[in-house]
Every structure is written in C-alpha cells, then in structure tokens.
C-alpha atoms as a PDB file:
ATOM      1  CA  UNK A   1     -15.489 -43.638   4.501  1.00  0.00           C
ATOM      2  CA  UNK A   2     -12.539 -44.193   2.144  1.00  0.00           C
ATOM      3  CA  UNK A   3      -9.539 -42.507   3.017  1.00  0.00           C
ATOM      4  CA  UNK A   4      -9.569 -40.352  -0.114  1.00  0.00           C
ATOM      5  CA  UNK A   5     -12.544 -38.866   1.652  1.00  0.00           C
ATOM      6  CA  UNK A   6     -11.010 -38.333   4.990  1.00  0.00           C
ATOM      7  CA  UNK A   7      -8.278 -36.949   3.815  1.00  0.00           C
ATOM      8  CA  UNK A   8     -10.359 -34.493   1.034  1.00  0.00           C
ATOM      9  CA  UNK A   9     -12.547 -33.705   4.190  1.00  0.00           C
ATOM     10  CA  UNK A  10      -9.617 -32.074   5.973  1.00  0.00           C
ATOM     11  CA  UNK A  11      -7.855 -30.607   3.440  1.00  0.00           C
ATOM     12  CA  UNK A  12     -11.115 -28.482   1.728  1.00  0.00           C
ATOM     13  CA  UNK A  13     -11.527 -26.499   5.001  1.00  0.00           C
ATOM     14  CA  UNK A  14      -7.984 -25.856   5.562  1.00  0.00           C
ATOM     15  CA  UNK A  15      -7.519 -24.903   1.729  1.00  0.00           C
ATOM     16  CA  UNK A  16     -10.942 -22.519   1.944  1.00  0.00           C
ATOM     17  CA  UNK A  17      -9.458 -21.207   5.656  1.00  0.00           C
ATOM     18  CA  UNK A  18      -6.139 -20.347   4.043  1.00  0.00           C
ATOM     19  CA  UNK A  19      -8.434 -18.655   0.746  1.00  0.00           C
ATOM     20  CA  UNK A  20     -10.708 -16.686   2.632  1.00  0.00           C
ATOM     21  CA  UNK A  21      -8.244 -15.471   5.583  1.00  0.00           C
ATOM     22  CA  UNK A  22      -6.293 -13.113   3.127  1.00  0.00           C
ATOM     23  CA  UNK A  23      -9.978 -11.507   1.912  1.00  0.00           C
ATOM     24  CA  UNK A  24     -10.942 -10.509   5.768  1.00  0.00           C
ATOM     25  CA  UNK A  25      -7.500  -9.176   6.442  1.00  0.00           C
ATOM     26  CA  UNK A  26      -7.497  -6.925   2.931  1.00  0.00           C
ATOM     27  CA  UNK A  27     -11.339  -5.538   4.196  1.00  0.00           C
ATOM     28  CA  UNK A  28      -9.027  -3.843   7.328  1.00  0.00           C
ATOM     29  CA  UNK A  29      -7.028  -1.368   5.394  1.00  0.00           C
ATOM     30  CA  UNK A  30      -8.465   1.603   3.589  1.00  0.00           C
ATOM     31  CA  UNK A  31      -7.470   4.866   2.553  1.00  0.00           C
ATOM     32  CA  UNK A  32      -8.933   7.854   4.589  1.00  0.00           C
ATOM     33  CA  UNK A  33      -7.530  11.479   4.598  1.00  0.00           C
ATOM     34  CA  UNK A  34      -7.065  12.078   1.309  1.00  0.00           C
ATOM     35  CA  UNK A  35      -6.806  15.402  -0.270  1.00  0.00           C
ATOM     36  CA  UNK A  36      -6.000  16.806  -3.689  1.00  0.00           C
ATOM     37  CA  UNK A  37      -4.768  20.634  -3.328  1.00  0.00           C
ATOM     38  CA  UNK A  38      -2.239  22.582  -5.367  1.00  0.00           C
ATOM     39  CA  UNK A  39       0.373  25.181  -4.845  1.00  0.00           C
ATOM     40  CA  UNK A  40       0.832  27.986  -7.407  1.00  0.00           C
ATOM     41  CA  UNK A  41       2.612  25.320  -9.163  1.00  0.00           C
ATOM     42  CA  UNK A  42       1.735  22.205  -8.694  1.00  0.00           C
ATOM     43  CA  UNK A  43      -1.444  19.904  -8.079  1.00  0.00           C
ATOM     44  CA  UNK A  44      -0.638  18.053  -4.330  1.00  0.00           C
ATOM     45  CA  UNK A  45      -2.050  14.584  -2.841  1.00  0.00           C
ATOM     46  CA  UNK A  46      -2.294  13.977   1.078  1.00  0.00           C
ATOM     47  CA  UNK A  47      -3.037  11.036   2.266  1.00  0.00           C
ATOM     48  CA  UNK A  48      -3.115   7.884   5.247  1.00  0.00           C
ATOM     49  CA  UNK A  49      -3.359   3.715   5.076  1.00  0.00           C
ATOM     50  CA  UNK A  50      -5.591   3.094   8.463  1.00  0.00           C
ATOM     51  CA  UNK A  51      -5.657  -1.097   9.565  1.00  0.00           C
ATOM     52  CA  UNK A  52      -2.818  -1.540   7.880  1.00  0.00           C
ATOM     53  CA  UNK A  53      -0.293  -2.443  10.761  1.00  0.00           C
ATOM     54  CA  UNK A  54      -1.110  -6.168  12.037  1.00  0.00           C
ATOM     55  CA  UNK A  55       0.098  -7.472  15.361  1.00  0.00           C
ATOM     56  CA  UNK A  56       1.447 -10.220  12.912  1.00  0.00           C
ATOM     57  CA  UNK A  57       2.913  -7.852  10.790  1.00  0.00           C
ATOM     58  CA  UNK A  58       4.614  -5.940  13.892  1.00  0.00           C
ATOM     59  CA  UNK A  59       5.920  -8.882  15.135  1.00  0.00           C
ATOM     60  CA  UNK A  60       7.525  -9.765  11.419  1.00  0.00           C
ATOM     61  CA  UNK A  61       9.182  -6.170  11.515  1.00  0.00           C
ATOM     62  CA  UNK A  62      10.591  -6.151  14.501  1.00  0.00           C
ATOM     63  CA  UNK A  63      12.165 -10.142  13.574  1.00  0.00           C
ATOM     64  CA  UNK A  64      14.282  -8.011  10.503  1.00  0.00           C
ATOM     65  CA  UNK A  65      11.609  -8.870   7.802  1.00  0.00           C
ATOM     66  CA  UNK A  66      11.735  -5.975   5.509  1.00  0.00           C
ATOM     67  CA  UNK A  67       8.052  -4.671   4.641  1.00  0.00           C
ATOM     68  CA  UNK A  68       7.299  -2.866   1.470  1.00  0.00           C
ATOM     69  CA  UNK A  69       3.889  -0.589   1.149  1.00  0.00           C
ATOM     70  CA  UNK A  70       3.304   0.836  -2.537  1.00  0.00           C
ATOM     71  CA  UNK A  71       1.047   3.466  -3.218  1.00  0.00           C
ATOM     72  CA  UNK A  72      -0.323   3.476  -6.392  1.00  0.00           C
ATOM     73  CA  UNK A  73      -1.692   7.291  -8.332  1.00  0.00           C
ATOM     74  CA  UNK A  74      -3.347   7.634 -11.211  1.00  0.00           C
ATOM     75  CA  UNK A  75      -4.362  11.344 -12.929  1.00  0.00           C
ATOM     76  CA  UNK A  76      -7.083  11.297 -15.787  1.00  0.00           C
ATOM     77  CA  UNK A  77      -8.364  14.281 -18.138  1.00  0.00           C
ATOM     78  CA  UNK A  78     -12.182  13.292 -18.178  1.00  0.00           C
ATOM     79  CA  UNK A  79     -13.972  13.151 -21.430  1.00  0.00           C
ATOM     80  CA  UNK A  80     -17.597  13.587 -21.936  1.00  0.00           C
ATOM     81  CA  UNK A  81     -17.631  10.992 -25.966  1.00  0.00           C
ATOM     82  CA  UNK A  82     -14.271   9.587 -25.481  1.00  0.00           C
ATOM     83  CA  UNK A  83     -12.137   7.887 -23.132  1.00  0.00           C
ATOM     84  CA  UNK A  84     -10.380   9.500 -20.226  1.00  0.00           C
ATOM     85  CA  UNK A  85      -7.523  10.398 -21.081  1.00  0.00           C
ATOM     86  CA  UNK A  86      -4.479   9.456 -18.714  1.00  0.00           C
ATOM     87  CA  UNK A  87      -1.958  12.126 -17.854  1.00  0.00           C
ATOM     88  CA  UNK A  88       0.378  10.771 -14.837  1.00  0.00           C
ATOM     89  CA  UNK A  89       0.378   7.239 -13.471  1.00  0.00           C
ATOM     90  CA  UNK A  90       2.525   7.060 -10.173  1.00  0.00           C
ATOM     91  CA  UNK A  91       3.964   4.225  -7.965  1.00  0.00           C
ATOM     92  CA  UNK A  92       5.613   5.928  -4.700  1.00  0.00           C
ATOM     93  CA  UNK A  93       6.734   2.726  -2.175  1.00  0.00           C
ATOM     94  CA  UNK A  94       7.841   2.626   1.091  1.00  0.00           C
ATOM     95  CA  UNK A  95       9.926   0.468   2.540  1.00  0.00           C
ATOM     96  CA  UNK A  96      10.607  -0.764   6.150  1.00  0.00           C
ATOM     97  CA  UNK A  97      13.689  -2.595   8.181  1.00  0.00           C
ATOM     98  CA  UNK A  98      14.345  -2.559  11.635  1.00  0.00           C
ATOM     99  CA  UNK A  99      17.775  -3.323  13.309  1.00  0.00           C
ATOM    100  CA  UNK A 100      17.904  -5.260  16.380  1.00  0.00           C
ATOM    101  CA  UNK A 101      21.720  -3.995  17.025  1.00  0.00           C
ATOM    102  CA  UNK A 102      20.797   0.118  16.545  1.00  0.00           C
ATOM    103  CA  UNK A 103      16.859  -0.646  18.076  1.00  0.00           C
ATOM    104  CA  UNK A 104      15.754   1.933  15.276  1.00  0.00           C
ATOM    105  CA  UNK A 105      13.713   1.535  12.321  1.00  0.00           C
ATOM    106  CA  UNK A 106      14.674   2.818   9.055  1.00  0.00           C
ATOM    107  CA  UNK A 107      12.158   3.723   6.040  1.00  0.00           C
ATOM    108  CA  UNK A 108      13.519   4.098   3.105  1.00  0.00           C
ATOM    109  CA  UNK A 109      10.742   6.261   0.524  1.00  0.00           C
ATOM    110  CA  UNK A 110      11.031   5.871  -3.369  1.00  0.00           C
ATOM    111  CA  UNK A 111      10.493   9.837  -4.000  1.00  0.00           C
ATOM    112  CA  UNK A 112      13.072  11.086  -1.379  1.00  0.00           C
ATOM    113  CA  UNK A 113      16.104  10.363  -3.143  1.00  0.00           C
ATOM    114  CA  UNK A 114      17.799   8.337  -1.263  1.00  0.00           C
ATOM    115  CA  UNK A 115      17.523   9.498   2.016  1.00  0.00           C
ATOM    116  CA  UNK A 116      16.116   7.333   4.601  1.00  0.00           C
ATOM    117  CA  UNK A 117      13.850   8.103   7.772  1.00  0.00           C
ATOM    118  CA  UNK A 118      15.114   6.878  11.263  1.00  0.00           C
ATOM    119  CA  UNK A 119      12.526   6.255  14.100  1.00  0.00           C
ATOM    120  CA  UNK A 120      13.169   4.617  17.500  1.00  0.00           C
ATOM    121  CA  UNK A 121       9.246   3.213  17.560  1.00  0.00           C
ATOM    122  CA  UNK A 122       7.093   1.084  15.617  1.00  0.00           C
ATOM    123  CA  UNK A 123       4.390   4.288  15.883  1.00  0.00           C
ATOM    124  CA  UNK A 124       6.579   6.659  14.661  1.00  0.00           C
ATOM    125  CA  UNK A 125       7.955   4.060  11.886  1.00  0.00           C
ATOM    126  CA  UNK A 126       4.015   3.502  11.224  1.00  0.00           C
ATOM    127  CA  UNK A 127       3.190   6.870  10.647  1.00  0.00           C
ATOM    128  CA  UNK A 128       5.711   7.170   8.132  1.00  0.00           C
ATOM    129  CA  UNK A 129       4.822   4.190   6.390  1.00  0.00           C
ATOM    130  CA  UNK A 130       1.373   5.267   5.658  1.00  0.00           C
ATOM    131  CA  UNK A 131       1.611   8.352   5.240  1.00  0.00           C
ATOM    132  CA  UNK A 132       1.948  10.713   1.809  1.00  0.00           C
ATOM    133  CA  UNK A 133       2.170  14.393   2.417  1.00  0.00           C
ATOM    134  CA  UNK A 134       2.449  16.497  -0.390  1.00  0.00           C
ATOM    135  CA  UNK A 135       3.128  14.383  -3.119  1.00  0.00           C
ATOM    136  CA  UNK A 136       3.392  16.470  -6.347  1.00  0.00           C
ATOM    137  CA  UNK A 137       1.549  14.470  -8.905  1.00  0.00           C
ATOM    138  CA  UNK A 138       1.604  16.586 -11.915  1.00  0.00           C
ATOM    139  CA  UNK A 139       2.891  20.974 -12.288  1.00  0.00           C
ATOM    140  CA  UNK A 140      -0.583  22.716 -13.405  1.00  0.00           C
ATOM    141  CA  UNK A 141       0.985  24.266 -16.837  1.00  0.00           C
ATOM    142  CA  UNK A 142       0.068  20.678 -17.903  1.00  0.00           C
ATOM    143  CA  UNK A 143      -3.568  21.178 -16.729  1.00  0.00           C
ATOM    144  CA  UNK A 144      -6.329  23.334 -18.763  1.00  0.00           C
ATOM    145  CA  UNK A 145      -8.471  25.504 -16.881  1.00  0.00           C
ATOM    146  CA  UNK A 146     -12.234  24.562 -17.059  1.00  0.00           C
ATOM    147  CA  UNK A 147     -11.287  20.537 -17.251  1.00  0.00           C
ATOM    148  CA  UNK A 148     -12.861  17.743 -15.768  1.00  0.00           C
ATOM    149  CA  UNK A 149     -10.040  15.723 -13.990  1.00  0.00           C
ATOM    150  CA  UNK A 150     -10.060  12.340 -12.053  1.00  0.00           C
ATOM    151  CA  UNK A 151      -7.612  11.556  -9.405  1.00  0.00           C
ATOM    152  CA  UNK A 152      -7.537   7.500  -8.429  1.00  0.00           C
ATOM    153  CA  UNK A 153      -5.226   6.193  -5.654  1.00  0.00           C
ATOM    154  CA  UNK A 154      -4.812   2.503  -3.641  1.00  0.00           C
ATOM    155  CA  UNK A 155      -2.594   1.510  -1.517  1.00  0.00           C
ATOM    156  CA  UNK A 156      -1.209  -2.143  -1.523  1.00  0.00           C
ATOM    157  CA  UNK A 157       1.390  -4.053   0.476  1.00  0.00           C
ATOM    158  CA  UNK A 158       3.766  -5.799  -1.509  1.00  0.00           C
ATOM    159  CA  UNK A 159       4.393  -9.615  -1.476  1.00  0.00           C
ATOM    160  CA  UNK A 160       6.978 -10.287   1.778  1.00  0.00           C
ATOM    161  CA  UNK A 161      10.023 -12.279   0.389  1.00  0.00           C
ATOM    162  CA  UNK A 162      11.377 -14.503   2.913  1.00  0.00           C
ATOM    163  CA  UNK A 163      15.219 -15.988   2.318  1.00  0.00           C
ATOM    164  CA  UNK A 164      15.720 -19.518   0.852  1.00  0.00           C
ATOM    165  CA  UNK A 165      12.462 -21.855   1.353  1.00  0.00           C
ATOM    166  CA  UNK A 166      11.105 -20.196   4.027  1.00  0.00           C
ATOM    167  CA  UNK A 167       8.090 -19.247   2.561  1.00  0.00           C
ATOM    168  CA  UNK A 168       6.677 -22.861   2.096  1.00  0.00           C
ATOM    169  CA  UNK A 169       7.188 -23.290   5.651  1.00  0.00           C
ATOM    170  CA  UNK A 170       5.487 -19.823   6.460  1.00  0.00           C
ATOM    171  CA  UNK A 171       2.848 -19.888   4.542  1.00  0.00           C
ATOM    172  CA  UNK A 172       0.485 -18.086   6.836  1.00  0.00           C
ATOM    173  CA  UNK A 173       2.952 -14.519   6.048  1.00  0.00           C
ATOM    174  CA  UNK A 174       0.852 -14.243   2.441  1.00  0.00           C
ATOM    175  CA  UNK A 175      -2.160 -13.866   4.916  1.00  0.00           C
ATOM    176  CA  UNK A 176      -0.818  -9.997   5.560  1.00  0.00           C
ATOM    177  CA  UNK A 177      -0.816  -9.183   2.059  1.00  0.00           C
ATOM    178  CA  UNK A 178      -3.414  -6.589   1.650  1.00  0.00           C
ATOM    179  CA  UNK A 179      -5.125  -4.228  -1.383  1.00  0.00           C
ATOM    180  CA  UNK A 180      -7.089  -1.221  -0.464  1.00  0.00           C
ATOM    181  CA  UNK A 181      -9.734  -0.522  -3.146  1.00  0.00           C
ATOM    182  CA  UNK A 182      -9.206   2.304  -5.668  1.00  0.00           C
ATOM    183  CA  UNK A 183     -10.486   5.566  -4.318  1.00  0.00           C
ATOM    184  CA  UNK A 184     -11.622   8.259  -6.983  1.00  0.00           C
ATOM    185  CA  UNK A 185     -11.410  12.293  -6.460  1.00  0.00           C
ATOM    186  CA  UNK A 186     -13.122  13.778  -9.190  1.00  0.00           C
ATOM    187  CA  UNK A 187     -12.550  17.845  -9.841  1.00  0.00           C
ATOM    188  CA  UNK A 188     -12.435  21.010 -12.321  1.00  0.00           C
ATOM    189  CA  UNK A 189      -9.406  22.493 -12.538  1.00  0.00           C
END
C-alpha cells in the first residue's frame, strides 16, 4: 500500500465521522409546545427547544463559553393563485454566560430590553433558554378577519466563537451546533 493510501484511509473516516456527527446531534432538538393564541390585541406564540442542552454543551457553559440560541418567526397571509404573502419575519436570541466568581448564570434575551435573567442552576438557566412565552408577533388591526394565515418557527443555535485560534484546536465544539426544522401552524383569523 502506498502511503498516499494509508494516509487517505485514515483521514476519509475521520473526515465522514466529523461530517456526519453534527447531523445526529441536530436530529436531538425539536420544537414541541408551541401555540399561537391572541389577546384582544395581539396574536401570541408559546413555545420550548427539547434535546437541546448537551452534556458537552453544559460542560462549555459552565467553562465561561457564552452560548447563543436564536429563534427564528415567520408570519404569512396565505393566498389561494398567488404567493403567500409575508407580514412579520422575527429573530428573538438568547444568550447565555455563566460566572464562576458570582456561581450564577445570566441570560441576556433580545426582546427584553436590556434586562438580563439571573439563575443559580443550569435547569433554571435551561428553561429560560428555550423557552418563548408570549411573544407578540404581530397586533391583529394588521390581520383581516376570514384570512388564511401561516405561522413558521425554528430554533437554531448559533455558531460558538471561541477567543484567538482556539477553534482549530477545538474543532469538535462545531459538533453542538444544531437546526431544528421549520415547524408550520396554519390558521383563519
């Protein structure tokens, strides 16, 4: 065997490991819970990430690597002859640090203005990472009675940035990465 082979012979499995190790750790996470409701003046989302926490993951937290989750919305007008029409498009992330000097975790949420949650435990700090409760999406004056309407959400975990270089030593940290598939709520308003 030549020792391009040998080495080719190593490096396919590895390469096709590395590949296919980020596909069965994306399969964990889904969406469940989720539930479109309004008030008198708004149309409301609920929903929860399940599988989304890894031991790896966990472990990465609690080291002072800073997680983000986004959670991607989209509202649609359905049409019977044309396109759907889009009416709101929303990105809502949250983000996670934990400090070893306080032992607490704070979240910091894109649509709270500011104003970070404080947890002492990586449940409670989990719970509030993958949850959305009540997230006004659009106020119903800009919805017409009688209208087919499509709600889509996903959730995703964004790429972890480590400092300097690190990431070509830790490769295996893009293996956490992970995509939920789009979920679709369809409804008359």
């Amino acid at each position: 065997m030549t020792p391009f082979l040998k080495k080719t012979s190593v490096l396919i499995p590895l390469f096709l490991l590395i590949l296919f190790a980020n596909q069965v750790f994306a399969e964990d996470a889904r969406l469940k819970n989720i539930i479109v409701t309004n008030t008198r003046d708004d149309l409301l989302i609920y929903l929860t990430v399940e599988g989304a926490f890894t031991e790896d993951m966990q472990t990465a937290i609690l080291s002072g690597v800073a997680t983000t989750f986004s959670f991607y919305i989209d509202l649609n007008r359905v049409r019977s002859l044309w396109m759907d029409k889009g009416l709101v498009s929303l990105k809502i992330t949250h983000t996670i640090k934990y400090d070893n000097l306080k032992n607490e975790f704070t979240i910091q949420r894109s649509r709270e203005d500011g104003k970070p949650v404080t947890v002492k435990t990586i449940e409670e700090a989990e719970k509030v990472m993958t949850e959305i409760n009540s997230l006004k999406v659009v106020p119903l004056d800009r919805l017409v009675k009688g209208n087919r309407y499509q709600i889509r959400t996903k959730a995703q975990l964004s790429k972890v940035r480590l400092p300097l270089y690190l990431h070509y030593i830790l490769f295996f940290v893009s293996m956490w990465d992970f995509e939920t598939d789009w979920y679709t709520i369809d409804f008359i308003y």
